[in-house]
Protein backbone atom coordinates (compact mmCIF):
# COMPACT_ATOMS: atom_id res chain seq x y z
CA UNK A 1 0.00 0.00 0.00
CA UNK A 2 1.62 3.69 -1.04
CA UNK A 3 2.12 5.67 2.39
CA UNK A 4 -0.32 8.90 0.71
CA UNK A 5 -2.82 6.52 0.22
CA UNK A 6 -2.86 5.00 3.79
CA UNK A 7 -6.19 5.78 6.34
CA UNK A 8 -6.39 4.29 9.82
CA UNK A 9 -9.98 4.28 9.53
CA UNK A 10 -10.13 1.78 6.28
CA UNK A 11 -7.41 0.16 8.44
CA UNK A 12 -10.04 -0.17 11.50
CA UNK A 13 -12.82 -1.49 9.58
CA UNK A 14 -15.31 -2.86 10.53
CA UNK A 15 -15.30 0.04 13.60
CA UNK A 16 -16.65 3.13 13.10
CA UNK A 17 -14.99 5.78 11.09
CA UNK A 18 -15.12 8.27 13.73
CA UNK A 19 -14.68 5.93 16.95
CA UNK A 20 -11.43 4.85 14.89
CA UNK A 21 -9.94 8.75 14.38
CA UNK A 22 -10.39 9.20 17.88
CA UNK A 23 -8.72 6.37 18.97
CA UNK A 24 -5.71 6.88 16.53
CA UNK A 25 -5.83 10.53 17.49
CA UNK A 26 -5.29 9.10 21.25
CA UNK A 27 -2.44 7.18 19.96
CA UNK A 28 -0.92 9.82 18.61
CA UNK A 29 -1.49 11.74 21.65
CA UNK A 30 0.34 8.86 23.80
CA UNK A 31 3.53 9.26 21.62
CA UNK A 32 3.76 13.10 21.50
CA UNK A 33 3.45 12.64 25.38
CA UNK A 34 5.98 9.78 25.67
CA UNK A 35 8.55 11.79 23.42
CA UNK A 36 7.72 15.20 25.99
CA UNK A 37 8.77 13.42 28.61
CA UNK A 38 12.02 12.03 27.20
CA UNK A 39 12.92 15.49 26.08
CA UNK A 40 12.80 16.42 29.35
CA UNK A 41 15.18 13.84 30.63
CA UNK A 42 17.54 16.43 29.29
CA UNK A 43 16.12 19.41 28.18
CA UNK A 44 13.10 20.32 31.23
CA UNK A 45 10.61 22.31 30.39
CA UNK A 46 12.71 23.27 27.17
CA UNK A 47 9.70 24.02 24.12
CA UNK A 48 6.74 23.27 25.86
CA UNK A 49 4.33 23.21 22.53
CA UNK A 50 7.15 22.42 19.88
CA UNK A 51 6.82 18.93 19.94
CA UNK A 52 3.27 19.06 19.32
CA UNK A 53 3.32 19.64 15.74
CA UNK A 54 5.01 16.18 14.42
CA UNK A 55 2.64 14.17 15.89
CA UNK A 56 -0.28 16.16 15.03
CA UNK A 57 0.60 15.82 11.55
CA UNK A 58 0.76 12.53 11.89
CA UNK A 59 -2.52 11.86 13.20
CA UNK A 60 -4.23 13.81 10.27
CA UNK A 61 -2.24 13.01 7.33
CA UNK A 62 -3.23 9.33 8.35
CA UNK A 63 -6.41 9.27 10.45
CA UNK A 64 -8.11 12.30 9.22
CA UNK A 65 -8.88 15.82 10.71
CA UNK A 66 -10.85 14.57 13.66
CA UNK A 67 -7.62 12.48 15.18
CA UNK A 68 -5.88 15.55 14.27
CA UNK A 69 -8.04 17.69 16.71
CA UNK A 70 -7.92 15.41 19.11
CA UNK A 71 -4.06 14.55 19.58
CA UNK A 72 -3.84 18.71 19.38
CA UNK A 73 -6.39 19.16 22.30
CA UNK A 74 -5.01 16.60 24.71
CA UNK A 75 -1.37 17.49 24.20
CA UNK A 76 -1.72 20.86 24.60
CA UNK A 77 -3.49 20.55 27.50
CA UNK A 78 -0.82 18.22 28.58
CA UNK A 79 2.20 20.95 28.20
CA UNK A 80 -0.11 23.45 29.44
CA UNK A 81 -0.63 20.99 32.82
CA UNK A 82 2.62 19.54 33.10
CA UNK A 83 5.38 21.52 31.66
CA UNK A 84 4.66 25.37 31.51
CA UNK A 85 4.55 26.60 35.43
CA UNK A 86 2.91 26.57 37.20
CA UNK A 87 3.35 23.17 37.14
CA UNK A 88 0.34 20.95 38.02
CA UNK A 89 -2.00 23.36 37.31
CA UNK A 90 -3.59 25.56 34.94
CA UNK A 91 -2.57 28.84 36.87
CA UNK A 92 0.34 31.06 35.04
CA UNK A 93 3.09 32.10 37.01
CA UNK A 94 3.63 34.53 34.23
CA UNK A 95 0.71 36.83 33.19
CA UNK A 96 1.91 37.12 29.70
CA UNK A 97 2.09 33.10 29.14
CA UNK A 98 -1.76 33.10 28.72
CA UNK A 99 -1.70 34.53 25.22
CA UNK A 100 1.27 33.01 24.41
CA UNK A 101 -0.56 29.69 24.97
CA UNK A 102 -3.81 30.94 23.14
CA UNK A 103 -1.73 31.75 19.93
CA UNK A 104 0.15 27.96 20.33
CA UNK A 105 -3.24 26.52 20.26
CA UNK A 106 -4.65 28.20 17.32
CA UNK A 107 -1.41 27.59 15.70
CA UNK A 108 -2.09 23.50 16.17
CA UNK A 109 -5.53 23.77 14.99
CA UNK A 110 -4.12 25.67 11.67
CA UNK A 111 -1.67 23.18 11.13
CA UNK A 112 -4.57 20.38 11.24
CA UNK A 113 -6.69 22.85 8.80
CA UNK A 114 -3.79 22.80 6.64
CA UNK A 115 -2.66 19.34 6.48
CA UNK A 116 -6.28 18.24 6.23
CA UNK A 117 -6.25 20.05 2.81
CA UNK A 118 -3.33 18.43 1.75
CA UNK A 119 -4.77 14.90 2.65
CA UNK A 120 -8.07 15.47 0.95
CA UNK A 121 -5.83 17.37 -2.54
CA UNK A 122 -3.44 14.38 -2.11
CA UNK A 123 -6.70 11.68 -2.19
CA UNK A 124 -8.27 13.43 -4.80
CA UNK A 125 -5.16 13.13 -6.94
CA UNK A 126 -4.70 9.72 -6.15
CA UNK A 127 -8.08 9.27 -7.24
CA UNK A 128 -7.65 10.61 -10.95
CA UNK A 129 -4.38 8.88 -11.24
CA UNK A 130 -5.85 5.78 -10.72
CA UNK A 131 -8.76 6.61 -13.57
CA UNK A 132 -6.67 7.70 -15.70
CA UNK A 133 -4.46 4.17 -15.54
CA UNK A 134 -7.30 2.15 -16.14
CA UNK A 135 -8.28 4.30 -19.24
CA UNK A 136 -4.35 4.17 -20.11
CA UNK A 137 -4.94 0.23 -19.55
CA UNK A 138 -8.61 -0.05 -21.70
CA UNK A 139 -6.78 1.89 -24.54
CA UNK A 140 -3.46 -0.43 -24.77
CA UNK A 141 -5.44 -3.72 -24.52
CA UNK A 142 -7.47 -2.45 -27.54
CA UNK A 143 -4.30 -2.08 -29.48
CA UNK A 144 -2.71 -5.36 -28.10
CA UNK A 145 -5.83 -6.82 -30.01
CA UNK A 146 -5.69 -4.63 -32.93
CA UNK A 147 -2.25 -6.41 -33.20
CA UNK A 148 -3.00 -9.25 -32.68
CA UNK A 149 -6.08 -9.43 -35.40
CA UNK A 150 -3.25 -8.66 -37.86
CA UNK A 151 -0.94 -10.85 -36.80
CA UNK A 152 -4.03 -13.66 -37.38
CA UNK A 153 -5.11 -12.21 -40.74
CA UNK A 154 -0.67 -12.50 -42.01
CA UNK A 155 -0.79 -15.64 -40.79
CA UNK A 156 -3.62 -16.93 -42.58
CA UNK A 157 -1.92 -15.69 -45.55
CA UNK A 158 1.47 -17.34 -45.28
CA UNK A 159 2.83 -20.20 -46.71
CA UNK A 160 5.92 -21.09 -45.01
CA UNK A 161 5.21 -23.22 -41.83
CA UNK A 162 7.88 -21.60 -40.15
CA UNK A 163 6.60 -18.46 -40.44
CA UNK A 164 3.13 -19.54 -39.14
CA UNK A 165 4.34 -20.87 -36.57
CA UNK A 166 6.30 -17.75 -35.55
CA UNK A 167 3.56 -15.71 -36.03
CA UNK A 168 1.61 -17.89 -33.98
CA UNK A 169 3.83 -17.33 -31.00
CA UNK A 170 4.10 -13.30 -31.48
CA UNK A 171 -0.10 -13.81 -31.12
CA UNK A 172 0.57 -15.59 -28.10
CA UNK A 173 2.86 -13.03 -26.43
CA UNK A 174 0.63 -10.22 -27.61
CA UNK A 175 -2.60 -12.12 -25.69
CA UNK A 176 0.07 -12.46 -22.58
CA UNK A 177 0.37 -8.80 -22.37
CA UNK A 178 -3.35 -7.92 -22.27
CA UNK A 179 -3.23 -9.02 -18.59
CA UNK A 180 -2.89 -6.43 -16.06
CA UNK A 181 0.03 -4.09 -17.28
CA UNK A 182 2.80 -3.05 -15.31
CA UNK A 183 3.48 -0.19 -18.06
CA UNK A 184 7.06 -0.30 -18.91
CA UNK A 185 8.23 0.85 -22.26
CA UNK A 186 10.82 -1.53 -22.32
CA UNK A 187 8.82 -4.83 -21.55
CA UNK A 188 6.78 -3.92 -25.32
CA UNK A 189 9.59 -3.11 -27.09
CA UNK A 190 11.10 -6.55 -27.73
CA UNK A 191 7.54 -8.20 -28.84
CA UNK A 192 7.23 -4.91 -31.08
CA UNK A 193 10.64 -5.91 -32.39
CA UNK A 194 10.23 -9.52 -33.03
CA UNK A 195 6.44 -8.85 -34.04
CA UNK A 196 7.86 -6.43 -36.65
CA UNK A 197 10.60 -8.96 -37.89
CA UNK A 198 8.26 -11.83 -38.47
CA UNK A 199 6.59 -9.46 -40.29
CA UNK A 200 9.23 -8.60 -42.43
CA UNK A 201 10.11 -11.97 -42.96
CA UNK A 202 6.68 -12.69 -44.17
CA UNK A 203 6.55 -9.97 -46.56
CA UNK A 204 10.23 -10.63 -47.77
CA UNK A 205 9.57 -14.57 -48.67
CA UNK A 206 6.24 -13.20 -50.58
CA UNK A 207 8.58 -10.56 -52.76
CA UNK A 208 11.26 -13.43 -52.96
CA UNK A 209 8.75 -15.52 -55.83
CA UNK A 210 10.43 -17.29 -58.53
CA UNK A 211 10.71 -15.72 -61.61
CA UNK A 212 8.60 -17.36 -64.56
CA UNK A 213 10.20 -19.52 -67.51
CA UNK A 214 12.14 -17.39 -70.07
CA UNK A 215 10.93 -17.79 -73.76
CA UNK A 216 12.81 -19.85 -75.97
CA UNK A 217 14.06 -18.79 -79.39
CA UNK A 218 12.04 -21.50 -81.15
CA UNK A 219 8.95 -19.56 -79.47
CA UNK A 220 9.53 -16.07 -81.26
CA UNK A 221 7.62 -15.34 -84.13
CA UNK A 222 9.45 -15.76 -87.18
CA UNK A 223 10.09 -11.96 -88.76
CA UNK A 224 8.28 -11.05 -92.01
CA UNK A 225 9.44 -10.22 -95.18
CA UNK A 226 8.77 -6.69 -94.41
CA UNK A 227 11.10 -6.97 -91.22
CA UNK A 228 13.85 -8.30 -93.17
CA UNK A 229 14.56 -5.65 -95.87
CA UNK A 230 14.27 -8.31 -98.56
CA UNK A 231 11.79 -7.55 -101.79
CA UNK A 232 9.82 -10.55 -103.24
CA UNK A 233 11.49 -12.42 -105.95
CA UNK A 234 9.42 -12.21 -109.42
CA UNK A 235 8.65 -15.22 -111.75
CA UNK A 236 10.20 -15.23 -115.01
């Protein structure tokens, strides 16, 4: 499965669509936490909000806008909790940290407006990609018998076994390739090629015909007096 084409929730089936965005949105939400607290192993208290933003793209991109919201709500409200002081609690110990955490949140819920676009843009391009490969696919396989019904029709008109039986197989190789197509230029090149030179061949023993018997001398008509010069004799 291509990674821009994978949704949790087809993933999930048969559970709801929307119980199955939460719960990867919760997932999500458990990793972004587990990741704040090994940051601050080292770094305490160091970006309270930054490490928000991975995770919530990867709950939309793969789970859908509603899993974004929710793995944006509940770690936010984690780093506002647990990591911005006062610690524990809600409270600010600085006055101005209250807007500063306003404009983090509407940042987060941007970001899941924004990659939620991209998802749907992405799906709907998928979409047409795939339609137009199966019109691609219609179109060649129409051709592959095209090719094929004149490969039949020069074989029906050749004489040489060999070359009926080598048409026969280029017919065969041709019907092979009207299964689904991986479309690679080079894997129709070489039965164009040999398709082409049996072809060839067939057309070149058919030009190749004996010519007919050559007259012989005895055949000509004999010249007339008149052809050779000679006046007729008189009687005496």
């Amino acid at each position: 499965m291509r990674l821009t084409s994978l949704d949790f929730s087809d993933l999930a089936r048969p559970v709801p669509p929307v119980l199955s965005q939460i719960l990867f949105g919760v997932l999500c939400s458990v990793l972004a936490i587990a990741l704040r607290m090994l940051t601050d192993i080292w770094l305490p208290g160091a970006g309270p909000f930054a490490l928000t933003i991975p995770l919530v793209l990867v709950a939309t991109l793969f789970g859908r806008w509603t899993a974004g919201i929710v793995c944006q709500t509940i770690v936010s409200l984690h780093a506002w909790f647990y990591v911005l002081p006062i610690q524990g609690s809600f409270d600010f110990a600085d006055p101005t940290d209250g807007p500063r955490v306003f404009v983090n949140l509407v940042a987060g819920y941007f970001v899941v407006a924004l990659a939620e676009i991209f998802r749907r843009a992405m799906r709907h391009a998928l979409a047409d990609r795939e339609a137009l490969l199966l019109e691609l696919e219609h179109r060649v396989k129409n051709s592959f018998m095209s090719i094929a019904s004149v490969l039949r029709l020069q074989m029906r008109n050749a004489k040489d076994p060999a070359t009926q039986a080598a048409l026969q197989s280029a017919i065969g190789r041709w019907r092979a390739m009207r299964a689904p197509i991986a479309y690679s230029i080079a894997a129709m090149i070489a039965p164009a090629r040999s398709t082409c030179a049996i072809i060839w061949r067939s057309f070149a023993a058919r030009s190749r015909r004996p010519p007919g018997p050559a007259r012989s001398p005895s055949n000509a008509t004999p010249p007339t007096r008149a052809c050779t010069g000679t006046a007729p004799s008189s009687s005496a």
